[in-house]
C-alpha atoms as a PDB file:
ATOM      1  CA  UNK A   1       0.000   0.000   0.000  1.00  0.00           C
ATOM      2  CA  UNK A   2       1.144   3.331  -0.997  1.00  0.00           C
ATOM      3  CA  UNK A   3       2.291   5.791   1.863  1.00  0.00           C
ATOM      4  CA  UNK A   4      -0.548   8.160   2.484  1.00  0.00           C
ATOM      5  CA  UNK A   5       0.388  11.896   1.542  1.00  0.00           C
ATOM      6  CA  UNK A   6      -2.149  13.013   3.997  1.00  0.00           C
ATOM      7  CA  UNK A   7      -1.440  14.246   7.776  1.00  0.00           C
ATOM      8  CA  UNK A   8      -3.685  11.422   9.948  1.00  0.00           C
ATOM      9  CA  UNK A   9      -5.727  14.443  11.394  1.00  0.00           C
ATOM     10  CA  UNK A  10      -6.026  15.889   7.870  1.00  0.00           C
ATOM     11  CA  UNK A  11     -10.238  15.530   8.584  1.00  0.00           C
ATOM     12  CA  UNK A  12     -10.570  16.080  11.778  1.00  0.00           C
ATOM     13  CA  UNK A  13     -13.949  17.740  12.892  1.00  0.00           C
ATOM     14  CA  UNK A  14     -15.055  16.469   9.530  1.00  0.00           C
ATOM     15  CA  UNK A  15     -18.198  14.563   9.858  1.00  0.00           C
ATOM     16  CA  UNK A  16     -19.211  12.537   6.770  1.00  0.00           C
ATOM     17  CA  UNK A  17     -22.366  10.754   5.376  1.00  0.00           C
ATOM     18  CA  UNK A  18     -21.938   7.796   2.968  1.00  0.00           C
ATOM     19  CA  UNK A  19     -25.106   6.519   0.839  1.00  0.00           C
ATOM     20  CA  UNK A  20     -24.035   2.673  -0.028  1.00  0.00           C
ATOM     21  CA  UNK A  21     -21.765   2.673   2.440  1.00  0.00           C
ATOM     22  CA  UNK A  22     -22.267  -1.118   3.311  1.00  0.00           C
ATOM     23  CA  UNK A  23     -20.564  -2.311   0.034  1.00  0.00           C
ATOM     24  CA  UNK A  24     -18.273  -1.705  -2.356  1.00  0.00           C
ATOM     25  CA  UNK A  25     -16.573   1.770  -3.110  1.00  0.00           C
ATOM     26  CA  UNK A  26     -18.470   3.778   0.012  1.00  0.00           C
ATOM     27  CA  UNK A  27     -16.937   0.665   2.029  1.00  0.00           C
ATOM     28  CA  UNK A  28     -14.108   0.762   0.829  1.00  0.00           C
ATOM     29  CA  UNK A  29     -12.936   4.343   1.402  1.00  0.00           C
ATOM     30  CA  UNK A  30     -14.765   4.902   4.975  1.00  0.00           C
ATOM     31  CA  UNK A  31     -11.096   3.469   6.426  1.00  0.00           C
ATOM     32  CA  UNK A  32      -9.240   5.803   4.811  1.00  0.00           C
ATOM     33  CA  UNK A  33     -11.529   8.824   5.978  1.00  0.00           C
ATOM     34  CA  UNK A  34     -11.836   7.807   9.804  1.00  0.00           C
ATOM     35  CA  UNK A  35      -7.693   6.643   9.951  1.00  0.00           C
ATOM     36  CA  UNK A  36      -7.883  10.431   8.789  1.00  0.00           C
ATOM     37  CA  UNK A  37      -9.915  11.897  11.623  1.00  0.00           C
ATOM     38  CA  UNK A  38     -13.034  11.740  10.168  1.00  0.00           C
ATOM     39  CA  UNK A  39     -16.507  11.090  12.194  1.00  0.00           C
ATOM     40  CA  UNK A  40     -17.902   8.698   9.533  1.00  0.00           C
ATOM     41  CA  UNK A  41     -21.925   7.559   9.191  1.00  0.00           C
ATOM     42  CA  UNK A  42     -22.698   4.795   6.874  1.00  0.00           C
ATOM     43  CA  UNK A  43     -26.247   4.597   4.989  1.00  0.00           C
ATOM     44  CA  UNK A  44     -27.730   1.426   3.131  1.00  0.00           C
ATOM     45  CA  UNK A  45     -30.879  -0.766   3.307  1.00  0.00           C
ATOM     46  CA  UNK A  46     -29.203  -3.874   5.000  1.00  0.00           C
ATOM     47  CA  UNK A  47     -27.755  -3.117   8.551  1.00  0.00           C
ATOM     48  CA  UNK A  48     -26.364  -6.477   9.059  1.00  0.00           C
ATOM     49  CA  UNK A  49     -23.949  -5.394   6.296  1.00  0.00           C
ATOM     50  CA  UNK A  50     -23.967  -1.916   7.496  1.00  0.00           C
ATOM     51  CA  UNK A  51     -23.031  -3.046  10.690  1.00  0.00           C
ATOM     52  CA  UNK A  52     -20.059  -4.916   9.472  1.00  0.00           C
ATOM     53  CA  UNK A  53     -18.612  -1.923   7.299  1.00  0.00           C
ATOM     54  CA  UNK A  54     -18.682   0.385  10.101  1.00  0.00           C
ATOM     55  CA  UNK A  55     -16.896  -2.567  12.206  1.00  0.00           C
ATOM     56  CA  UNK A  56     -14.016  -2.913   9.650  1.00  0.00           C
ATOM     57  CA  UNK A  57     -14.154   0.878   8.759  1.00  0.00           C
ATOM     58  CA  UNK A  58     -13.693   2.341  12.775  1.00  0.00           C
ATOM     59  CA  UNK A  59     -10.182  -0.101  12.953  1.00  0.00           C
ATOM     60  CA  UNK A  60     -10.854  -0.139  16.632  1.00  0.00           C
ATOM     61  CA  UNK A  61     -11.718   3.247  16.914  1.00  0.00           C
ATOM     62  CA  UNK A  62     -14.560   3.564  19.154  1.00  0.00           C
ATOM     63  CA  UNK A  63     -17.423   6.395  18.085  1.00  0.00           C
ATOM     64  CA  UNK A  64     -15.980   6.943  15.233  1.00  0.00           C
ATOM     65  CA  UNK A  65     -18.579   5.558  12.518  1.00  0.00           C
ATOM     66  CA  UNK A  66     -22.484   4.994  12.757  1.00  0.00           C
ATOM     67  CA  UNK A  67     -24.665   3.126  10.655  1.00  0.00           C
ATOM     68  CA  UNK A  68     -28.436   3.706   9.961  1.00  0.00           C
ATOM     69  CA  UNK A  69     -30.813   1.701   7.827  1.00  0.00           C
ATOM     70  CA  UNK A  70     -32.014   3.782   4.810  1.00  0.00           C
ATOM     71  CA  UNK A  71     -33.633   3.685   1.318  1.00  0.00           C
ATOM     72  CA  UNK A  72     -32.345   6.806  -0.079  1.00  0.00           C
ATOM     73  CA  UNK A  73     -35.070   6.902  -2.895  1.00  0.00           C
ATOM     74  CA  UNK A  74     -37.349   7.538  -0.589  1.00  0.00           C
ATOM     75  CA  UNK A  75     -37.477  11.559   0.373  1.00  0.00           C
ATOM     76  CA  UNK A  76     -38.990  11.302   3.915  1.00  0.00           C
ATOM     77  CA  UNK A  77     -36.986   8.600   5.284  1.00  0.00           C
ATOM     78  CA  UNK A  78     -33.763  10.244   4.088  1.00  0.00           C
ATOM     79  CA  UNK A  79     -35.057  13.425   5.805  1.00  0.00           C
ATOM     80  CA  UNK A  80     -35.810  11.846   8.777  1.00  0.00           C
ATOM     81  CA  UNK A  81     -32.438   9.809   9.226  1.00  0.00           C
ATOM     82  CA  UNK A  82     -30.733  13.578   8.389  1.00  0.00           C
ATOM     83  CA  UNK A  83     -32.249  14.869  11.067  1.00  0.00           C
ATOM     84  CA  UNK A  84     -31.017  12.242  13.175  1.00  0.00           C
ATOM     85  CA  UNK A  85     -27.720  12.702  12.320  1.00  0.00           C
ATOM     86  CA  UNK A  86     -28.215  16.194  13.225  1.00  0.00           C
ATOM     87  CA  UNK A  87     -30.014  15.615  16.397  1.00  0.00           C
ATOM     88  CA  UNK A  88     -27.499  12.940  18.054  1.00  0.00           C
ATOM     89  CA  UNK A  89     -24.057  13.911  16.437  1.00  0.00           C
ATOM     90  CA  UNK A  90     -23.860  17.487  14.804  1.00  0.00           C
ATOM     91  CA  UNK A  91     -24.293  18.763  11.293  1.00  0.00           C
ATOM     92  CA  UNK A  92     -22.554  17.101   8.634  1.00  0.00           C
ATOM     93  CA  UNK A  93     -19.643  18.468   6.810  1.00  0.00           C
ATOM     94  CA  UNK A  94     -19.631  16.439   4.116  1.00  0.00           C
ATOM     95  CA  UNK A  95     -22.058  14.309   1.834  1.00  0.00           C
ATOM     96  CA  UNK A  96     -20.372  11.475  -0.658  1.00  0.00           C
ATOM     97  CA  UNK A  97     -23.117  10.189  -2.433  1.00  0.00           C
ATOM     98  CA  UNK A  98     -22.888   6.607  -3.484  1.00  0.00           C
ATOM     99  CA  UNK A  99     -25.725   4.913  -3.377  1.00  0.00           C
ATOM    100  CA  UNK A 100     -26.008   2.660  -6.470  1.00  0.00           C
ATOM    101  CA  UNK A 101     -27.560  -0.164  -8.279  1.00  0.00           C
ATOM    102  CA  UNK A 102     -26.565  -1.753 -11.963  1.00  0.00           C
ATOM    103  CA  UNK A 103     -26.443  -4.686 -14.184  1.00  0.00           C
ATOM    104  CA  UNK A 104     -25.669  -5.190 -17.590  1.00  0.00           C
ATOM    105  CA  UNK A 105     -28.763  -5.799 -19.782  1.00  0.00           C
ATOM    106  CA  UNK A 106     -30.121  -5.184 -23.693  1.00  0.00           C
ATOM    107  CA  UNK A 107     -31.637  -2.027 -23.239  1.00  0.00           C
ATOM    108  CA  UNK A 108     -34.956  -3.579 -25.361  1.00  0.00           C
ATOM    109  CA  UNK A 109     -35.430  -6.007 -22.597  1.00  0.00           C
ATOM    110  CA  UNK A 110     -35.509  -4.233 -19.035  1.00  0.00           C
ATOM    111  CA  UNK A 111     -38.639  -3.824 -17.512  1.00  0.00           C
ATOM    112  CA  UNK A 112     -39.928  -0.987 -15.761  1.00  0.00           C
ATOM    113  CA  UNK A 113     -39.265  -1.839 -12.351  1.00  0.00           C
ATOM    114  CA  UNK A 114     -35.528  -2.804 -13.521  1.00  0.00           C
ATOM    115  CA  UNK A 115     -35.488   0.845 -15.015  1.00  0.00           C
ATOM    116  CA  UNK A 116     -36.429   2.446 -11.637  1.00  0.00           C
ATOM    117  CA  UNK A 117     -34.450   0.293  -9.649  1.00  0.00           C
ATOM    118  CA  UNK A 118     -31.207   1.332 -10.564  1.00  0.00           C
ATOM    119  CA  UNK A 119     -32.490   5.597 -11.298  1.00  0.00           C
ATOM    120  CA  UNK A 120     -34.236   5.637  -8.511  1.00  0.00           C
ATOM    121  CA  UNK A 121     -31.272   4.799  -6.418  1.00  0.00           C
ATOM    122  CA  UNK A 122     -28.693   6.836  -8.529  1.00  0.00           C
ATOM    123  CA  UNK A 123     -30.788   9.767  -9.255  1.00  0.00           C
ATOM    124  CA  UNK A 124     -33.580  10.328  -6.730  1.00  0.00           C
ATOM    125  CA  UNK A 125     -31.279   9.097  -4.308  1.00  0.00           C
ATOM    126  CA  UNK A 126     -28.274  11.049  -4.747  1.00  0.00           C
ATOM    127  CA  UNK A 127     -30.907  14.472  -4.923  1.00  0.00           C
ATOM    128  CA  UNK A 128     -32.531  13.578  -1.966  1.00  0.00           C
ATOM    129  CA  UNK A 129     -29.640  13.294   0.171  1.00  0.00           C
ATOM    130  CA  UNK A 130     -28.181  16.190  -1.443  1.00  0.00           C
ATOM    131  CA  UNK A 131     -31.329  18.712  -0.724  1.00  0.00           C
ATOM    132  CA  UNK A 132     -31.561  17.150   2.926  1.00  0.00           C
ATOM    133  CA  UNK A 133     -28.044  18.020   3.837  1.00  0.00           C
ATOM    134  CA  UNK A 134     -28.220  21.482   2.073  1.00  0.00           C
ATOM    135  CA  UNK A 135     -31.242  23.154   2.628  1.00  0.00           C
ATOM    136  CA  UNK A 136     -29.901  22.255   6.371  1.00  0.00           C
ATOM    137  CA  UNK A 137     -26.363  23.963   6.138  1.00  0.00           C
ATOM    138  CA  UNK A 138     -28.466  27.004   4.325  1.00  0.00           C
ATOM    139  CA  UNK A 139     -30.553  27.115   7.305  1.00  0.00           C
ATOM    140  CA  UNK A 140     -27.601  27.186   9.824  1.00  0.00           C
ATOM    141  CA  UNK A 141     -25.627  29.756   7.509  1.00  0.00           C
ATOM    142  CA  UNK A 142     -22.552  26.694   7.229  1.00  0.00           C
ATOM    143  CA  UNK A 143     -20.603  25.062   4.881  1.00  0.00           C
ATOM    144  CA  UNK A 144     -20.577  22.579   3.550  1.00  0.00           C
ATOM    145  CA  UNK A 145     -19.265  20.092   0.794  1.00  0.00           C
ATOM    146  CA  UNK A 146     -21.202  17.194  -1.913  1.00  0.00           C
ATOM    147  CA  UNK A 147     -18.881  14.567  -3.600  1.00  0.00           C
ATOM    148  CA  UNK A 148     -20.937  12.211  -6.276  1.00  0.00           C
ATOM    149  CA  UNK A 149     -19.414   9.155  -7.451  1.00  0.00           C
ATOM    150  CA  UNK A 150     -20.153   9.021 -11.141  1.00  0.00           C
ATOM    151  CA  UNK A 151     -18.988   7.159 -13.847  1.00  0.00           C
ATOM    152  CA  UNK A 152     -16.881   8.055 -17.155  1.00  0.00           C
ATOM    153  CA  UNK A 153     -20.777   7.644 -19.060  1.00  0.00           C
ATOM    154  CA  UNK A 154     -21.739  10.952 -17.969  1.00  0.00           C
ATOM    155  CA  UNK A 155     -19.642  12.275 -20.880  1.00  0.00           C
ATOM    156  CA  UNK A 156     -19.904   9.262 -23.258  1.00  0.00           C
ATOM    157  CA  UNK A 157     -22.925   7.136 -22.239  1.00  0.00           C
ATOM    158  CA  UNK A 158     -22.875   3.542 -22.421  1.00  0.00           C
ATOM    159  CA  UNK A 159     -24.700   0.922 -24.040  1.00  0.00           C
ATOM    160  CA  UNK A 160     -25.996  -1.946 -21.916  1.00  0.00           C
ATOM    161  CA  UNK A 161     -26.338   0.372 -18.800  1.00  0.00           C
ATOM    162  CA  UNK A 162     -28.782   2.850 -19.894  1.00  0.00           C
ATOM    163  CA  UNK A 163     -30.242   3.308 -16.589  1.00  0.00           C
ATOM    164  CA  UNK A 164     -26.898   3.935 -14.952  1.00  0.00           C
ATOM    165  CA  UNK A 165     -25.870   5.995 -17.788  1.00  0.00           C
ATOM    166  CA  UNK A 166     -28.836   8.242 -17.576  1.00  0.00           C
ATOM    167  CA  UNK A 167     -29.373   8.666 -13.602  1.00  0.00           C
ATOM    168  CA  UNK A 168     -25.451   9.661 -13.347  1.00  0.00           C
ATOM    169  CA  UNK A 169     -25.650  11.978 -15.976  1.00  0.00           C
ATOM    170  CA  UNK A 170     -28.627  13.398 -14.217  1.00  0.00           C
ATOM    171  CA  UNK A 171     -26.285  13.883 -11.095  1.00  0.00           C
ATOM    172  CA  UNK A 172     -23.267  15.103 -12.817  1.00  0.00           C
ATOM    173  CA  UNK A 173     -26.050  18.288 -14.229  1.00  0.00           C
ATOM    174  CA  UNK A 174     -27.049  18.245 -10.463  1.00  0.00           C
ATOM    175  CA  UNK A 175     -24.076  19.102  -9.450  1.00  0.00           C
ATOM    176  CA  UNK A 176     -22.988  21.694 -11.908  1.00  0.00           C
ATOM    177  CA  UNK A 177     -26.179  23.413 -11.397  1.00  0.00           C
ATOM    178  CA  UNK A 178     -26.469  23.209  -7.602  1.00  0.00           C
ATOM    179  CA  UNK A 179     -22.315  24.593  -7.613  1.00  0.00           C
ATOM    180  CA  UNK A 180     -23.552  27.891  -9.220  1.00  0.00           C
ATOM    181  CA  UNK A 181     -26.594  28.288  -7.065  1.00  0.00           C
ATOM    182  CA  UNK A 182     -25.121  27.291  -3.603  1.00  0.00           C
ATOM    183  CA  UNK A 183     -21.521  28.769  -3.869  1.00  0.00           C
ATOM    184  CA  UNK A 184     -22.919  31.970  -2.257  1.00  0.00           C
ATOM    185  CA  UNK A 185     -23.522  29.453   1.056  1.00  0.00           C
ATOM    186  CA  UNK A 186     -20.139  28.435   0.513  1.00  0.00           C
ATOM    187  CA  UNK A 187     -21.397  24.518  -0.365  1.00  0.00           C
ATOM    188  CA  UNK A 188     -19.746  22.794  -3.038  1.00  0.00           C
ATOM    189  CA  UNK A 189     -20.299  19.663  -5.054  1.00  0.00           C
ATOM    190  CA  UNK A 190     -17.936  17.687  -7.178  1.00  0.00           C
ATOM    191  CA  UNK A 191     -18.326  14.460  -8.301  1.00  0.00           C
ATOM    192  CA  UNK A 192     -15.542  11.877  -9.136  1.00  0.00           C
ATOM    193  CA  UNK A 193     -15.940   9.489 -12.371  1.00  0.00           C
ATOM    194  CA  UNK A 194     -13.598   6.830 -11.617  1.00  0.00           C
ATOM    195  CA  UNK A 195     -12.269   3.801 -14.059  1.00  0.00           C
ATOM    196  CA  UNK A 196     -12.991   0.136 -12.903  1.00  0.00           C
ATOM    197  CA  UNK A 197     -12.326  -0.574  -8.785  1.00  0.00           C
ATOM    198  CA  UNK A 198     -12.833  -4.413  -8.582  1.00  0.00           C
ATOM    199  CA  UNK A 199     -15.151  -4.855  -5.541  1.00  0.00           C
ATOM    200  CA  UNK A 200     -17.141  -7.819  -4.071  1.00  0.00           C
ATOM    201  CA  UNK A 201     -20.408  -8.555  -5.951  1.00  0.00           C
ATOM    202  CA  UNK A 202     -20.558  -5.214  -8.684  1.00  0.00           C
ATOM    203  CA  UNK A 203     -17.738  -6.395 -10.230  1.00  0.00           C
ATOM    204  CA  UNK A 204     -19.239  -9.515 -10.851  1.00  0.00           C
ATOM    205  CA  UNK A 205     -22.716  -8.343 -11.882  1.00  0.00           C
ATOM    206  CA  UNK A 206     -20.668  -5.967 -14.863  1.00  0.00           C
ATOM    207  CA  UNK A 207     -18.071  -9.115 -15.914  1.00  0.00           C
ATOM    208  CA  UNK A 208     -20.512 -11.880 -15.735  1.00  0.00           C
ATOM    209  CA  UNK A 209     -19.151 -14.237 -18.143  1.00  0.00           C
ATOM    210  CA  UNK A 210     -15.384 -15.371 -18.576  1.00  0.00           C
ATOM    211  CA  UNK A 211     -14.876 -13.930 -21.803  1.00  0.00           C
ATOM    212  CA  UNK A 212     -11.653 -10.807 -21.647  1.00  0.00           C
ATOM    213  CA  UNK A 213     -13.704 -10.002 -24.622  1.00  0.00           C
ATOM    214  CA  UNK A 214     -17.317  -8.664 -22.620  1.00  0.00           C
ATOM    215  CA  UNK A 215     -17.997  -6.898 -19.560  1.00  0.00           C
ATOM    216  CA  UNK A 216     -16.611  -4.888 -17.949  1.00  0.00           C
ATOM    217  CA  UNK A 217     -13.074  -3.052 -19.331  1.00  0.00           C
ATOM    218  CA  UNK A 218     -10.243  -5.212 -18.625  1.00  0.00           C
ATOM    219  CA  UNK A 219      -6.773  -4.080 -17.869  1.00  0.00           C
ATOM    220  CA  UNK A 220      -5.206  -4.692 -21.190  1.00  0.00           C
ATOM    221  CA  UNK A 221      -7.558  -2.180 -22.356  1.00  0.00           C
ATOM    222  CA  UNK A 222      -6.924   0.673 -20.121  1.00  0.00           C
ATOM    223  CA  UNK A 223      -4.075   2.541 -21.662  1.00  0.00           C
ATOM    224  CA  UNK A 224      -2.207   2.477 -18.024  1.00  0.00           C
ATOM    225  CA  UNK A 225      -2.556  -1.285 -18.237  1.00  0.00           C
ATOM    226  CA  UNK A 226      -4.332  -2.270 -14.245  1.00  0.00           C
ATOM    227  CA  UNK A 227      -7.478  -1.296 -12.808  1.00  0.00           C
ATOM    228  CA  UNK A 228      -7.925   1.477 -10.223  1.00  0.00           C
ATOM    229  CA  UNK A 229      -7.511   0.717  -6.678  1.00  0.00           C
ATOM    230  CA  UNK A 230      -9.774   1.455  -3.264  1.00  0.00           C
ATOM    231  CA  UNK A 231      -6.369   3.909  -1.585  1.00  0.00           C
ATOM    232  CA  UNK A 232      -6.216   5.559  -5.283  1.00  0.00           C
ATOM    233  CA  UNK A 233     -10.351   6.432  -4.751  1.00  0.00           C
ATOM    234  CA  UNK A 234      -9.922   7.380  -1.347  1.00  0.00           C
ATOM    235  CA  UNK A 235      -6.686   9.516  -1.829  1.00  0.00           C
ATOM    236  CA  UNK A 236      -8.518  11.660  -3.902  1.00  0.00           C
ATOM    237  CA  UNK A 237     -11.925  11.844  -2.012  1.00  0.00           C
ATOM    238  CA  UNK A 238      -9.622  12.948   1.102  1.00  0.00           C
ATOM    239  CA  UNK A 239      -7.991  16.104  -0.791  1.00  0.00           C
ATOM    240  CA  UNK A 240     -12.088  16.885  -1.854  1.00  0.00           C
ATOM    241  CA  UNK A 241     -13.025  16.690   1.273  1.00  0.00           C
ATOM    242  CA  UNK A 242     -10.389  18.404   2.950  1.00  0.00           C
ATOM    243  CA  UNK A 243     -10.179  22.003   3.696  1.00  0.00           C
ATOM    244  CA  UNK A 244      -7.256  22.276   1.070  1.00  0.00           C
ATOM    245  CA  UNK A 245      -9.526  23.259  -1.929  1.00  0.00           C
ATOM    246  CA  UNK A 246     -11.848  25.134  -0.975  1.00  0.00           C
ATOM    247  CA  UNK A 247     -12.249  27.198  -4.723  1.00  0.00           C
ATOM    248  CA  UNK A 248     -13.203  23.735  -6.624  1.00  0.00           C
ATOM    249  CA  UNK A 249     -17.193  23.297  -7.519  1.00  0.00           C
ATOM    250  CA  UNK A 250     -18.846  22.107  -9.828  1.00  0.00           C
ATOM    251  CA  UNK A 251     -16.400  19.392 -11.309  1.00  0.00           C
ATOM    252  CA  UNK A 252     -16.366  15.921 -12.389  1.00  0.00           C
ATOM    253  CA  UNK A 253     -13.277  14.637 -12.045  1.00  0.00           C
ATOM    254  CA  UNK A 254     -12.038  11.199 -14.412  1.00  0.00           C
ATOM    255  CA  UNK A 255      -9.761   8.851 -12.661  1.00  0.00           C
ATOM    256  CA  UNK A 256      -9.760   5.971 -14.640  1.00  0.00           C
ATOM    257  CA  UNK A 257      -6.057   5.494 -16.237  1.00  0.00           C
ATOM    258  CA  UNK A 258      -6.725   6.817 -19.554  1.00  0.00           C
ATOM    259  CA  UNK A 259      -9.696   4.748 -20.107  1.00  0.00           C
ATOM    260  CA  UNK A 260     -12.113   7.614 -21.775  1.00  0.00           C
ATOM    261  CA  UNK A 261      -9.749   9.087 -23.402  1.00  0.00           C
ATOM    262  CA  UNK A 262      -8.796   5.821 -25.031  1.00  0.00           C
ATOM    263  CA  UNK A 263     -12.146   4.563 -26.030  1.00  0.00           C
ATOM    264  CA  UNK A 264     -14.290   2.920 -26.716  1.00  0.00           C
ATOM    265  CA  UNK A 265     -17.266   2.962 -23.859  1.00  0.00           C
ATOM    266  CA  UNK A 266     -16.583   0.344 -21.521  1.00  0.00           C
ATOM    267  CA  UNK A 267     -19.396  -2.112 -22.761  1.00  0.00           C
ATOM    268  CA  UNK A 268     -18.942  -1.514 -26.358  1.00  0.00           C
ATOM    269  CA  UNK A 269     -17.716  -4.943 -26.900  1.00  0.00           C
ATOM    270  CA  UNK A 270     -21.288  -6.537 -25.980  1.00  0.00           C
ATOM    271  CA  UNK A 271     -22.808  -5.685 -28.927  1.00  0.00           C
ATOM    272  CA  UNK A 272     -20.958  -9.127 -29.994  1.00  0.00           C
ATOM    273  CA  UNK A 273     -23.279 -10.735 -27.837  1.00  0.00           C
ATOM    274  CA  UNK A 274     -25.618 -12.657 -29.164  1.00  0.00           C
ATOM    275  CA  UNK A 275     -29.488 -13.556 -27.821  1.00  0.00           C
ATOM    276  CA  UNK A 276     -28.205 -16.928 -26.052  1.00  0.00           C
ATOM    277  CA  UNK A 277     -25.589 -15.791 -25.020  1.00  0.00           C
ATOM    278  CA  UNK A 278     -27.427 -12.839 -23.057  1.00  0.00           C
ATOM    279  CA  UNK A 279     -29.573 -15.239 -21.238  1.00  0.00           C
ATOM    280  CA  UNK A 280     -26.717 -17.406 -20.205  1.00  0.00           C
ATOM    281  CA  UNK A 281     -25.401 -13.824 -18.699  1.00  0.00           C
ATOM    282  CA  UNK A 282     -28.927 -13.528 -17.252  1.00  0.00           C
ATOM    283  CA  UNK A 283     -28.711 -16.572 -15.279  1.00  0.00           C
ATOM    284  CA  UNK A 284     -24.812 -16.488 -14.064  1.00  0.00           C
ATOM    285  CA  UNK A 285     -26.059 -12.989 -12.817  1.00  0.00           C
ATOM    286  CA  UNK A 286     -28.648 -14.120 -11.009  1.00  0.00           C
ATOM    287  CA  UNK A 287     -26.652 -16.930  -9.132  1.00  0.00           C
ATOM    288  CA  UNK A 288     -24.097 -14.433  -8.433  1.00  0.00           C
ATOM    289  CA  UNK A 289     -26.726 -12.450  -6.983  1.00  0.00           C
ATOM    290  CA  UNK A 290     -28.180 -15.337  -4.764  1.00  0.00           C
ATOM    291  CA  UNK A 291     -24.612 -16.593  -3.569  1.00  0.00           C
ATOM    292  CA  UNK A 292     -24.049 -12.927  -2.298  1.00  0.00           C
ATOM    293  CA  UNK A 293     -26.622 -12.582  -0.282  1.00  0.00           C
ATOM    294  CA  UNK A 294     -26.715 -15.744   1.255  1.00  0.00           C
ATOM    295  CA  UNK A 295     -23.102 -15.486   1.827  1.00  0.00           C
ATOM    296  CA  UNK A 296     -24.148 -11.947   3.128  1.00  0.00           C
ATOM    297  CA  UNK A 297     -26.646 -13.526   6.057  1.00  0.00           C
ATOM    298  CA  UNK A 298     -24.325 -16.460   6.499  1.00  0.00           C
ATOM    299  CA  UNK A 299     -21.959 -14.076   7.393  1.00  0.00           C
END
């Protein structure tokens, strides 16, 4: 692991919401904010696996991350749970939204609910938290910061993902709109569009089959030649978050090796894919689905 740039009190008084936190990338970089001094408070819709991220996240630290149970699509729960927050620790500092859903898919055959499920989560999700948090720090006359995590799509789309395509370029608008209209309040929101972070379970659900040649973007086809890694993520979401740029809003920023530069979008390849061959992807994700969450309450 790479020697952290950062003082360890870099974040201290910083206290920091993360939608998704349970799983993947939110997961992932909650260590890195509290070994940094930040107060850290984890939001999903499972706490057993809430529960478990804050427990690997505090590294022994005591009071240092909390975990609620919360479906960010939904406007009044997320208000309630920010007032919560509020109530029993102190205004937040900072929001990373994360909350996320995908799965690759021929556009032609998602269903409604499918559709929702993952721009729901992305977009109505990410707003909601967003407006709870800042129509709060407005209130209070404080500061206050947004970080998105987005995708390289926003600028490209992506076939195969419309849903995820559309609902993150729906919060990369948000937040160069919401940067012009709350700088005055002295919030700011950024977003970062990172390349491919293997992590438990997503990374399966985007590279279902064993083909290099579908899926998600392999490493021979990232001009840098590896994937991105969890410190990388969280290296950058520390400077963001930290009082050390306090003139940046209202940018997305690409950390993905070259990847979207390089071209082409990261599912381009499926388009080889033929109608079998989709429902054999169908069915490996849906096993990989099961086996996750049963390892999940096993666990």
């Amino acid at each position: 692991m790479a020697k952290s740039i950062f003082a360890p009190d870099v974040l201290e008084g910083k206290r920091v919401l993360i939608t998704g936190g349970g799983t993947g990338l939110g997961r992932g970089v909650a260590s890195h904010l509290v070994a940094h001094g930040a107060e850290v408070h984890l939001w999903g819709r499972r706490l057993s696996v809430l529960e478990e991220a804050a427990e690997e996240a505090s590294g022994g630290r005591s009071g240092r991350v909390f975990v609620d149970s919360v479906d960010v699509r939904q406007g009044d729960s997320v208000d309630a749970a920010m007032s919560r927050i509020w109530d029993e620790h102190g205004p937040l500092t900072s929001v990373i939204n994360n909350a996320a859903g995908n799965f690759i898919a021929p556009t032609a055959s998602l269903s409604t609910r499918a559709f929702e499920a993952v721009s729901s989560t992305v977009m109505n999700g990410s707003f909601n938290t967003t407006h709870a948090a800042g129509r709060r720090w407005i209130a209070e006359g404080l500061p206050g910061s947004v970080l998105s995590t987005l995708t390289t799509w926003v600028w490209t789309g992506s076939a195969f993902v419309v849903p995820s395509a559309m609902a993150k370029a729906a919060v990369h608008a948000m937040t160069m709109s919401l940067a012009v209209e709350w700088a005055r309040y002295g919030i700011r929101l950024n977003a970062l569009a990172p390349g491919p972070i293997p992590t438990d379970y997503a990374w399966e659900m985007l590279n279902p089959t064993d083909s290099s040649a579908v899926g998600a973007t392999q490493p021979d086809q990232i001009p840098m030649g590896r994937v991105g890694t969890i410190e990388e993520l969280a290296a950058l979401t520390i400077f963001l978050l930290s009082d050390a740029c306090d003139y940046l809003t209202g940018e997305t920023i690409a950390m993905d090796g070259g990847q979207r530069l390089a071209g082409p979008g990261t599912f381009a390849a499926l388009t080889k894919v033929t109608d079998q061959e989709w429902i054999d992807i169908r069915e490996t994700s849906k096993a990989a689905s099961a086996a996750s969450k049963a390892q999940r309450t096993a666990g």
